[in-house]
Protein backbone atom coordinates (compact mmCIF):
# COMPACT_ATOMS: atom_id res chain seq x y z
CA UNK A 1 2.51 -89.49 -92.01
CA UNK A 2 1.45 -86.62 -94.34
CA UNK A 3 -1.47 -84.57 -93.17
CA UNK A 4 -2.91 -82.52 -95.35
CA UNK A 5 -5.28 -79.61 -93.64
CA UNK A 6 -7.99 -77.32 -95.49
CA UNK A 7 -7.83 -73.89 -94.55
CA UNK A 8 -10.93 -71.95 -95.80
CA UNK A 9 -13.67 -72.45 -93.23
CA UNK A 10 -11.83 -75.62 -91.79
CA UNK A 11 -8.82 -73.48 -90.14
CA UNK A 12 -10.29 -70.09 -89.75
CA UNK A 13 -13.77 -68.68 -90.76
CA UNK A 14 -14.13 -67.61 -95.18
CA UNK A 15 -17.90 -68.36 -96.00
CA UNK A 16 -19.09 -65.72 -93.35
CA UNK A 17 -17.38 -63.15 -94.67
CA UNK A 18 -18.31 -64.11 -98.55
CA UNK A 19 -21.90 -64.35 -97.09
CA UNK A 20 -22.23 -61.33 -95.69
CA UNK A 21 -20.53 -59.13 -99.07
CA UNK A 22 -23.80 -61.18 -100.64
CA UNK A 23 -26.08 -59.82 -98.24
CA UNK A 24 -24.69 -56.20 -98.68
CA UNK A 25 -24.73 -56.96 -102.14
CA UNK A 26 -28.75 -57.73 -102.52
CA UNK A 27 -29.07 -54.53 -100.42
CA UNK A 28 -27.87 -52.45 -102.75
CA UNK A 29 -29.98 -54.62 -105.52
CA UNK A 30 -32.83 -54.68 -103.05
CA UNK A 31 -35.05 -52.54 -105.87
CA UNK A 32 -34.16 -55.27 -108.46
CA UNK A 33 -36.08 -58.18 -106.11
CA UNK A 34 -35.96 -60.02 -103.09
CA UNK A 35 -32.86 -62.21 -101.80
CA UNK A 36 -34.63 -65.31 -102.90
CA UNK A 37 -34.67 -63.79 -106.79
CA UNK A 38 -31.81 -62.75 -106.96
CA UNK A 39 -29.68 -65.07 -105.35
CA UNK A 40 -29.81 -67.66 -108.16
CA UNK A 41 -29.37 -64.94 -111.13
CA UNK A 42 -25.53 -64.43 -108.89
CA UNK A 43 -24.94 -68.22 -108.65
CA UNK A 44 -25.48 -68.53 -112.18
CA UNK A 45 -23.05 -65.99 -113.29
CA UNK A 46 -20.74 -67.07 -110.57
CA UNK A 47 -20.64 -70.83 -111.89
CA UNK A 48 -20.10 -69.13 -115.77
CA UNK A 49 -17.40 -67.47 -114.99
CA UNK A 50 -15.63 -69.96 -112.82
CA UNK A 51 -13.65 -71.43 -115.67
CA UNK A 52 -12.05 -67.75 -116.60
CA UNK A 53 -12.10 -66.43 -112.56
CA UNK A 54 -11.39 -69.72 -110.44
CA UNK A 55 -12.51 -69.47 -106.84
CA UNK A 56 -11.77 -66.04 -104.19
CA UNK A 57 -12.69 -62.90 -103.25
CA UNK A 58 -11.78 -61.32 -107.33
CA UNK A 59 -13.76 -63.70 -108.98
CA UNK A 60 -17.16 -62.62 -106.21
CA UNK A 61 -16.32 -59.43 -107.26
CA UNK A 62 -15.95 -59.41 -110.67
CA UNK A 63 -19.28 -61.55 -110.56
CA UNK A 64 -20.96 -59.16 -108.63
CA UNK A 65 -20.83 -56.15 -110.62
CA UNK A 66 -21.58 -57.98 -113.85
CA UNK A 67 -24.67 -59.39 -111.83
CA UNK A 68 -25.31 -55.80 -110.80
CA UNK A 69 -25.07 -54.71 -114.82
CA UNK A 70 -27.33 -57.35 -115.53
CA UNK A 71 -30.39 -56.84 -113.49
CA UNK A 72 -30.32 -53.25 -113.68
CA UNK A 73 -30.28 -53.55 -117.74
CA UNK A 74 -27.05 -51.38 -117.26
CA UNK A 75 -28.72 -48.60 -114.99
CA UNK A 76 -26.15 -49.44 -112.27
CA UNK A 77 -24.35 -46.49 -111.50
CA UNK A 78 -20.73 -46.04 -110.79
CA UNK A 79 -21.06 -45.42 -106.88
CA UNK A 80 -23.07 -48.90 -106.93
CA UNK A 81 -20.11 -50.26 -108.86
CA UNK A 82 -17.63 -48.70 -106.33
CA UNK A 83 -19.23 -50.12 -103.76
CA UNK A 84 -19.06 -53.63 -104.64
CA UNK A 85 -15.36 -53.37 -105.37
CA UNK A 86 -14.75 -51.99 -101.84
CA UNK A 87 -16.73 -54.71 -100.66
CA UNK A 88 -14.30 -57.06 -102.33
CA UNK A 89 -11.19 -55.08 -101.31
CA UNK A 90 -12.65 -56.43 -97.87
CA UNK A 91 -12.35 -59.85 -98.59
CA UNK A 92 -9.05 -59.80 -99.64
CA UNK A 93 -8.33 -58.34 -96.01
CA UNK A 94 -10.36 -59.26 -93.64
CA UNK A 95 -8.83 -60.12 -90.00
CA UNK A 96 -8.29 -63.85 -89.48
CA UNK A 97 -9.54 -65.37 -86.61
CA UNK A 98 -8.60 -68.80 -85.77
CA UNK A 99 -11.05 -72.04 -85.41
CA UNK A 100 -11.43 -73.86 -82.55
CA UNK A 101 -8.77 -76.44 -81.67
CA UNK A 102 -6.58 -75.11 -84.33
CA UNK A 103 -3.91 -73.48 -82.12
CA UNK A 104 -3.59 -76.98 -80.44
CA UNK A 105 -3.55 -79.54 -82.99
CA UNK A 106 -1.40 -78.03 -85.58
CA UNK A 107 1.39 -77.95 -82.65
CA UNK A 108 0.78 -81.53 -81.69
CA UNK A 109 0.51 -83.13 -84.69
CA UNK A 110 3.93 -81.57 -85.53
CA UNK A 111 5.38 -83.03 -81.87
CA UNK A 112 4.16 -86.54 -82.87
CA UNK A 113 6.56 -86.22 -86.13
CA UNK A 114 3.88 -85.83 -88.23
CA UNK A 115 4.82 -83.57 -91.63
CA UNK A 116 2.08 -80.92 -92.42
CA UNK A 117 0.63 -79.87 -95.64
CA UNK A 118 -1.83 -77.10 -96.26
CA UNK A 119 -3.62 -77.58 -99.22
CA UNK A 120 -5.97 -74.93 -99.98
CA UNK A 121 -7.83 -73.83 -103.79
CA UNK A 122 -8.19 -70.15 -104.76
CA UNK A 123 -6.46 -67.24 -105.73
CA UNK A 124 -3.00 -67.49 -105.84
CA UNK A 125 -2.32 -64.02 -103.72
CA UNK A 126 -5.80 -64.09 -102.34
CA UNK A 127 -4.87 -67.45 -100.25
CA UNK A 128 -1.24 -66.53 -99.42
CA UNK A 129 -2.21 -63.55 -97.69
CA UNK A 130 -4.45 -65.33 -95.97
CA UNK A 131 -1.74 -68.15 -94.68
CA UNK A 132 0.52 -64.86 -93.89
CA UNK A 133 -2.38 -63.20 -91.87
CA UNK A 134 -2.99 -66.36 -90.18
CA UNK A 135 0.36 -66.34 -88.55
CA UNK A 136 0.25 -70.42 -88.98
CA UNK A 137 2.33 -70.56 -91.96
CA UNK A 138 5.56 -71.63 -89.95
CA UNK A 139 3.98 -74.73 -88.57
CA UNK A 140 3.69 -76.54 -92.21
CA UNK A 141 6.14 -78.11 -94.07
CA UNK A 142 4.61 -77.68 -97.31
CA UNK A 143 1.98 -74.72 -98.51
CA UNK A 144 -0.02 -76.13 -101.97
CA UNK A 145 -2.23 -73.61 -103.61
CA UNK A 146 -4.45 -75.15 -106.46
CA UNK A 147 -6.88 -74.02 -108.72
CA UNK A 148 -9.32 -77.17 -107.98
CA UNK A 149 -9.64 -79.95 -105.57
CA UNK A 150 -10.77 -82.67 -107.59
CA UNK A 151 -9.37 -86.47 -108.39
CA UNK A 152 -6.57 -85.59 -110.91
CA UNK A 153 -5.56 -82.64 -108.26
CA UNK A 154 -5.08 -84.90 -105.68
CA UNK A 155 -3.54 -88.05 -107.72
CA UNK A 156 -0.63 -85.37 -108.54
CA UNK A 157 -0.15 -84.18 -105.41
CA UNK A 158 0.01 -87.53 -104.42
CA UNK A 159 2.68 -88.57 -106.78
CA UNK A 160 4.87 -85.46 -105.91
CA UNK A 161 4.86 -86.32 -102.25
CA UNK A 162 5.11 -90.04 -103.07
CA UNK A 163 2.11 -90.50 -100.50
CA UNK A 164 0.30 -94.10 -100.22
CA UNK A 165 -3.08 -94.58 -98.93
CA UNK A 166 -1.46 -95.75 -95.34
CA UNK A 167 0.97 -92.27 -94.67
CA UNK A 168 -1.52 -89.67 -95.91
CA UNK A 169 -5.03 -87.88 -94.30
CA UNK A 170 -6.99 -85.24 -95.44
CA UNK A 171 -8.48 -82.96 -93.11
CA UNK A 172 -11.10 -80.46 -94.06
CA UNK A 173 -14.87 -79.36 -94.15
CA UNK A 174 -15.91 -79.53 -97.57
CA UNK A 175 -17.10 -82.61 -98.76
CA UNK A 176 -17.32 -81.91 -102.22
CA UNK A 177 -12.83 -80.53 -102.30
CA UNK A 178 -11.61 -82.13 -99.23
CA UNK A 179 -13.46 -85.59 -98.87
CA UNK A 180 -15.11 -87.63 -101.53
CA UNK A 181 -12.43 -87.03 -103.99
CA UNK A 182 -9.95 -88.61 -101.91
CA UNK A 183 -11.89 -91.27 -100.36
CA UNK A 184 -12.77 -92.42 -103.57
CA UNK A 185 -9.29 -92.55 -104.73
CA UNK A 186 -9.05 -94.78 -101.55
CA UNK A 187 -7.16 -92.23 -99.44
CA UNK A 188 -7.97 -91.24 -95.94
CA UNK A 189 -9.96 -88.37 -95.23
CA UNK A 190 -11.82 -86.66 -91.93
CA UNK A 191 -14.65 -84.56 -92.40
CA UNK A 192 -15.20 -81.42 -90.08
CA UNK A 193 -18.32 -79.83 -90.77
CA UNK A 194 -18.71 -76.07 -91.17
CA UNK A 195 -22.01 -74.14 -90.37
CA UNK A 196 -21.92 -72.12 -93.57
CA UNK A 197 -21.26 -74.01 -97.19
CA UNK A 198 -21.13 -72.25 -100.48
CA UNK A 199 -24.10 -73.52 -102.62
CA UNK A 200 -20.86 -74.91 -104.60
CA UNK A 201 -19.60 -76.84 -102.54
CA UNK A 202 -22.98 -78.74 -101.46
CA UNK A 203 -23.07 -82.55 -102.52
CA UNK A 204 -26.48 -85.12 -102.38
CA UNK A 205 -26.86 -87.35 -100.39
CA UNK A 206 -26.50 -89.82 -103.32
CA UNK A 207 -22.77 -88.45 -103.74
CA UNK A 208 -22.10 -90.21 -100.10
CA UNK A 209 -23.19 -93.74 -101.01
CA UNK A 210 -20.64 -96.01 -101.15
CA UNK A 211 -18.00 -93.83 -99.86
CA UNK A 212 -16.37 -94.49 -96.77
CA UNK A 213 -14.70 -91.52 -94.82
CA UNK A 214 -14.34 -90.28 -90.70
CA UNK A 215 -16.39 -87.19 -89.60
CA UNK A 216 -15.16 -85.32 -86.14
CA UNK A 217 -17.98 -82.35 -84.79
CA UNK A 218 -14.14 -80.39 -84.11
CA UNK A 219 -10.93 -80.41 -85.35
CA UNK A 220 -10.00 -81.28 -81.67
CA UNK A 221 -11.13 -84.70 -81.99
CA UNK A 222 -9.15 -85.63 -85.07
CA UNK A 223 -5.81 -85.81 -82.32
CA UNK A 224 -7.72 -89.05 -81.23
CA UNK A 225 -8.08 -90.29 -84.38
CA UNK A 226 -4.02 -90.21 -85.75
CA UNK A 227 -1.52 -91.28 -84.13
């Protein structure tokens, strides 16, 4: 069987950190408005530019200071603007910590002949330094790196590893990337829920109707659920 694992916020903690940069960020914006303001002015730019930027620590940045130049009417100064790229030199290095269960599954999965595939969306150099920090690149067979997670992404990948709906599981915390889009191509996919989710990423309830998928409250319970 083909398992395919998430890695953002399903193998080690991402939205903290990106959550936190945010926080800093309306700090230093604090004179522009409250959190609640100026939240939504960021998401908005953030969802414009995610056709040029894609997903990752450069495109918050880049995001943030033209936020920044926005609300200030172009008053920002350039210490500001430093600031918020140090804060994104951060994210491109901060120290992985593993998830729960994830230094015991990956192992056993792999004894029970299982091949591995981490499939993960971002910034090309953004998420392979984050595999090589991880120190869990060794225990995959194959590394996939995409730009999206949607239905055409995954019918691809699906042809290229020749995968049918009875040899291949996706494993992640994101609904929106990792679940409905392969349930509804009539895949398998487990659900493990994440306490922080980028506004992005969020899906209605009406998005779940209809679609049938397995949820875990760890990753350690998905070694019950394969074989």
């Amino acid at each position: 069987m083909l398992i395919a694992f998430d890695a953002d916020d399903t193998l080690w903690p991402n939205q903290p950190h990106f959550d936190q940069v945010e926080a800093t960020f309306f700090g230093i914006l604090a004179h522009c408005g409250e959190p609640a303001e100026l939240h939504p002015q960021l998401y908005a730019v953030q969802r414009r530019n995610l056709a040029l930027y894609g997903y990752g620590a450069k495109a918050l940045t880049l995001s943030l200071i033209e936020t920044a130049i926005q609300l200030t009417n172009g008053a920002i100064t350039a210490a500001d603007i430093q600031r918020l790229l140090d804060l994104g030199k951060d994210l491109l290095r901060f120290r992985i910590e593993l998830l729960p269960g994830v230094a015991e599954v990956l192992p056993e999965l792999r004894l029970r002949g299982h091949r591995l595939l981490l499939l993960t969306k971002g910034d090309l150099f953004d998420q392979e330094s984050k595999v090589a920090r991880s120190g869990l690149g060794d225990l995959f067979d194959h590394v996939e790196i995409v730009s999206e997670k949607d239905e055409p992404t995954y019918r691809r990948l699906f042809q290229r590893y020749q995968a049918t709906p009875d040899d291949f599981v996706m494993i992640g915390n994101s609904l929106k990337s990792d679940v409905l889009p392969v349930a509804r191509l009539g895949y398998r996919a487990i659900h493990v829920p994440y306490h922080a989710t980028w506004i992005h990423e969020q899906v209605a309830d009406a998005d779940l109707v209809g679609v049938k998928f397995e949820q875990v409250a760890s990753l350690a319970e998905v070694l019950a659920l394969l074989p």
